[in-house]
N, C-alpha and C. Protein backbone atom coordinates (compact mmCIF):
# COMPACT_ATOMS: atom_id res chain seq x y z
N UNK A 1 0.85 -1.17 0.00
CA UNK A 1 0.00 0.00 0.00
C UNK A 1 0.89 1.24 0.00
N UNK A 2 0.44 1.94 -0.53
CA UNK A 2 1.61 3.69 -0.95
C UNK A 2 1.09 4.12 0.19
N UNK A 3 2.36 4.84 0.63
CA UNK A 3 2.14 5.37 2.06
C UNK A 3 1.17 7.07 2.08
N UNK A 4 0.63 7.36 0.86
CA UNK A 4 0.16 8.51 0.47
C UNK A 4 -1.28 8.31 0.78
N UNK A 5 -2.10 6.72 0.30
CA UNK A 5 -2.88 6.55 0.28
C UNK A 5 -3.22 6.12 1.62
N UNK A 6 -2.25 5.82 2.30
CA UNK A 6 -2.29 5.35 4.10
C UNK A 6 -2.80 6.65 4.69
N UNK A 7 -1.68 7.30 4.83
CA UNK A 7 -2.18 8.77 5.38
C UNK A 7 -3.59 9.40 4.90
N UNK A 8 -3.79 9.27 3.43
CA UNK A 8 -5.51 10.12 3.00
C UNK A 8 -6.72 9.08 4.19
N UNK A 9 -6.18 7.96 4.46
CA UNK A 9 -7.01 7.36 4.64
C UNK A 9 -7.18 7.63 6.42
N UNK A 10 -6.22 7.73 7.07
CA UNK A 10 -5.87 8.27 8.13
C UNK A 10 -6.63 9.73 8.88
N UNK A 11 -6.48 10.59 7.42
CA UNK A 11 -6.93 12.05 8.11
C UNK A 11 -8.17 11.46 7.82
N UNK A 12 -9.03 10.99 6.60
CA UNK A 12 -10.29 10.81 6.62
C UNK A 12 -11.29 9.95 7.33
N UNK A 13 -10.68 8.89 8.24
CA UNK A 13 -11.14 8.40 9.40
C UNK A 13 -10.69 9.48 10.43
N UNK A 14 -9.86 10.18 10.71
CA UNK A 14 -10.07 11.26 11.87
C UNK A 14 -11.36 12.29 11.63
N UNK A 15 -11.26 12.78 10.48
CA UNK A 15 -12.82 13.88 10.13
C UNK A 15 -13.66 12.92 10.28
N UNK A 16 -13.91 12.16 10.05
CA UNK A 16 -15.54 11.24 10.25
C UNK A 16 -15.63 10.94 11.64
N UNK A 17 -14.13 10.87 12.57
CA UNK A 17 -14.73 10.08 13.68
C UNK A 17 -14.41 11.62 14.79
N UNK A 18 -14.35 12.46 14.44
CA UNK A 18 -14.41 13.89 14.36
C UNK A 18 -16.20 14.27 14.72
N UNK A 19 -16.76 14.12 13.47
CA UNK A 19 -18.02 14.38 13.03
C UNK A 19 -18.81 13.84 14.15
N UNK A 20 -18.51 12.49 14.18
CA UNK A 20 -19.35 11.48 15.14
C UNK A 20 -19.09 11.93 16.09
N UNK A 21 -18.42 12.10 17.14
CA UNK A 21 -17.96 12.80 17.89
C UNK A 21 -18.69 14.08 18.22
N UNK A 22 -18.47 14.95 17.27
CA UNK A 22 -19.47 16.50 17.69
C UNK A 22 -20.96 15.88 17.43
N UNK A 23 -21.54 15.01 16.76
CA UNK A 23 -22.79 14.59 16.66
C UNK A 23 -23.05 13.90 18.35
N UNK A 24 -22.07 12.95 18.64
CA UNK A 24 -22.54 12.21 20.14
C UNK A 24 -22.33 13.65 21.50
N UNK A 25 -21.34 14.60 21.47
CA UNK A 25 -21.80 15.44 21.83
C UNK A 25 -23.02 16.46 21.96
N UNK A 26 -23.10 16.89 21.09
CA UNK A 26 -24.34 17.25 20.78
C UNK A 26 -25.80 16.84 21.86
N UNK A 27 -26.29 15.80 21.28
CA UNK A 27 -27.05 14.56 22.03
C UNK A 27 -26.60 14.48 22.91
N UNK A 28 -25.83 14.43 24.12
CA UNK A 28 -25.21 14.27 25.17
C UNK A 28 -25.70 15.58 25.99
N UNK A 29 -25.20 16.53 25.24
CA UNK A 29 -25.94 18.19 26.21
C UNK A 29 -27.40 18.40 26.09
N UNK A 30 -27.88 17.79 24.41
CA UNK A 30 -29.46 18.65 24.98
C UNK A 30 -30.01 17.30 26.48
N UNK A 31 -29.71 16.18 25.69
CA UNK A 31 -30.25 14.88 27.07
C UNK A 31 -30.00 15.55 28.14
N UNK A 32 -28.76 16.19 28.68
CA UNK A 32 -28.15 16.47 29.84
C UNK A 32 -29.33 17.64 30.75
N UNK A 33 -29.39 18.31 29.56
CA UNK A 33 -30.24 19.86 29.87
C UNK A 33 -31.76 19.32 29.88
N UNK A 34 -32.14 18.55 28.77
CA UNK A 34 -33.74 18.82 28.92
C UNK A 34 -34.08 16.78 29.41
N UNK A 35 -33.46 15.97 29.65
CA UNK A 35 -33.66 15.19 30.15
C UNK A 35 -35.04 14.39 28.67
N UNK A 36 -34.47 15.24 27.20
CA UNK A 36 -35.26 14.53 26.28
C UNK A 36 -34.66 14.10 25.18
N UNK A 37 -34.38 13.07 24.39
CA UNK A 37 -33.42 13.00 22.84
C UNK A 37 -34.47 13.63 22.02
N UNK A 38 -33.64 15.03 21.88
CA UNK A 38 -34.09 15.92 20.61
C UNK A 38 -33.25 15.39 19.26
N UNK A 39 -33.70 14.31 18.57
CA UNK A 39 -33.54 14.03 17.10
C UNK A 39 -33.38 15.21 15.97
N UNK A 40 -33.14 16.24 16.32
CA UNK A 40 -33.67 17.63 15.28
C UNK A 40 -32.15 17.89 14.32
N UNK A 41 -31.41 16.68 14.99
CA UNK A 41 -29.68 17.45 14.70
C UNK A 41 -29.70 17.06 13.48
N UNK A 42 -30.09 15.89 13.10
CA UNK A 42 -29.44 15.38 11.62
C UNK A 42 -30.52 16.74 10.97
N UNK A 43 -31.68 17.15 10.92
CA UNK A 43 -32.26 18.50 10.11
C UNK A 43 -31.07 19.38 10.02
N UNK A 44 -30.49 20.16 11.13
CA UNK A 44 -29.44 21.10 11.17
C UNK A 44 -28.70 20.60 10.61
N UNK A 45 -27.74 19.08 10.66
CA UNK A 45 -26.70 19.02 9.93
C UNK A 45 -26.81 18.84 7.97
N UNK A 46 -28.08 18.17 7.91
CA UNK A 46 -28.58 18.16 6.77
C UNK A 46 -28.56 20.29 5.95
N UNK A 47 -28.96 20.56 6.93
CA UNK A 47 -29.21 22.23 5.95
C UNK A 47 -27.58 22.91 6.13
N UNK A 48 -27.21 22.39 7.09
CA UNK A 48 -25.14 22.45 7.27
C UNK A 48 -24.54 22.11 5.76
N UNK A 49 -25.22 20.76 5.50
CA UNK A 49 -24.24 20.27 4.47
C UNK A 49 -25.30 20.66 2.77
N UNK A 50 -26.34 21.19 2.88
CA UNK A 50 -26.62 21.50 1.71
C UNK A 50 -26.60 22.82 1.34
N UNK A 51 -26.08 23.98 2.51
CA UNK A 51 -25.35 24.89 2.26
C UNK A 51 -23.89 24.78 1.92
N UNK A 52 -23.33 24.13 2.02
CA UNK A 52 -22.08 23.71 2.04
C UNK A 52 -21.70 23.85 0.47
N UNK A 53 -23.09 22.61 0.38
CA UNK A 53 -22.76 22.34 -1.28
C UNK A 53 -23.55 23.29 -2.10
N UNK A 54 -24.36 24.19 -1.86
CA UNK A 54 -24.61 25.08 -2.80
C UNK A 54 -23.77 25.96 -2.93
N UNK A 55 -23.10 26.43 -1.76
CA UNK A 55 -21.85 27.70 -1.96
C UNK A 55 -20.59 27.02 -2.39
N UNK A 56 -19.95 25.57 -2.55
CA UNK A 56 -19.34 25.01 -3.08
C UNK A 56 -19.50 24.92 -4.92
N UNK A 57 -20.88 24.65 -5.26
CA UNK A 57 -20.61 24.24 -6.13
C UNK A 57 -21.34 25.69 -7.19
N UNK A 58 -21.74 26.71 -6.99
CA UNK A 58 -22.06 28.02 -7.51
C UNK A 58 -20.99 29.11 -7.92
């Protein structure tokens, strides 16, 4: 394996397990605060990432 493709693969399991991470956070404080699982995050992260890609790809 090329050690180029080791490393891409490296940083891109750190951003995903990154992501997961601020997502299990997330869920962790509202539970903490309102003692309810507010499901609403994937909406926010969903309009996160389709802003993303409209100012990406315009």
């Amino acid at each position: 394996m090329d050690g180029a493709i080791f490393l891409q693969q490296v940083v891109n399991g750190m951003s995903l397990g990154g992501m997961y991470a601020l997502i299990a956070i997330g869920y962790t404080m509202v539970y903490g605060v309102l003692r309810l699982i507010n499901f609403a995050h994937a909406d926010v992260m969903m309009v996160g990432a389709f802003t993303t890609l409209f100012l990406f790809s315009s």
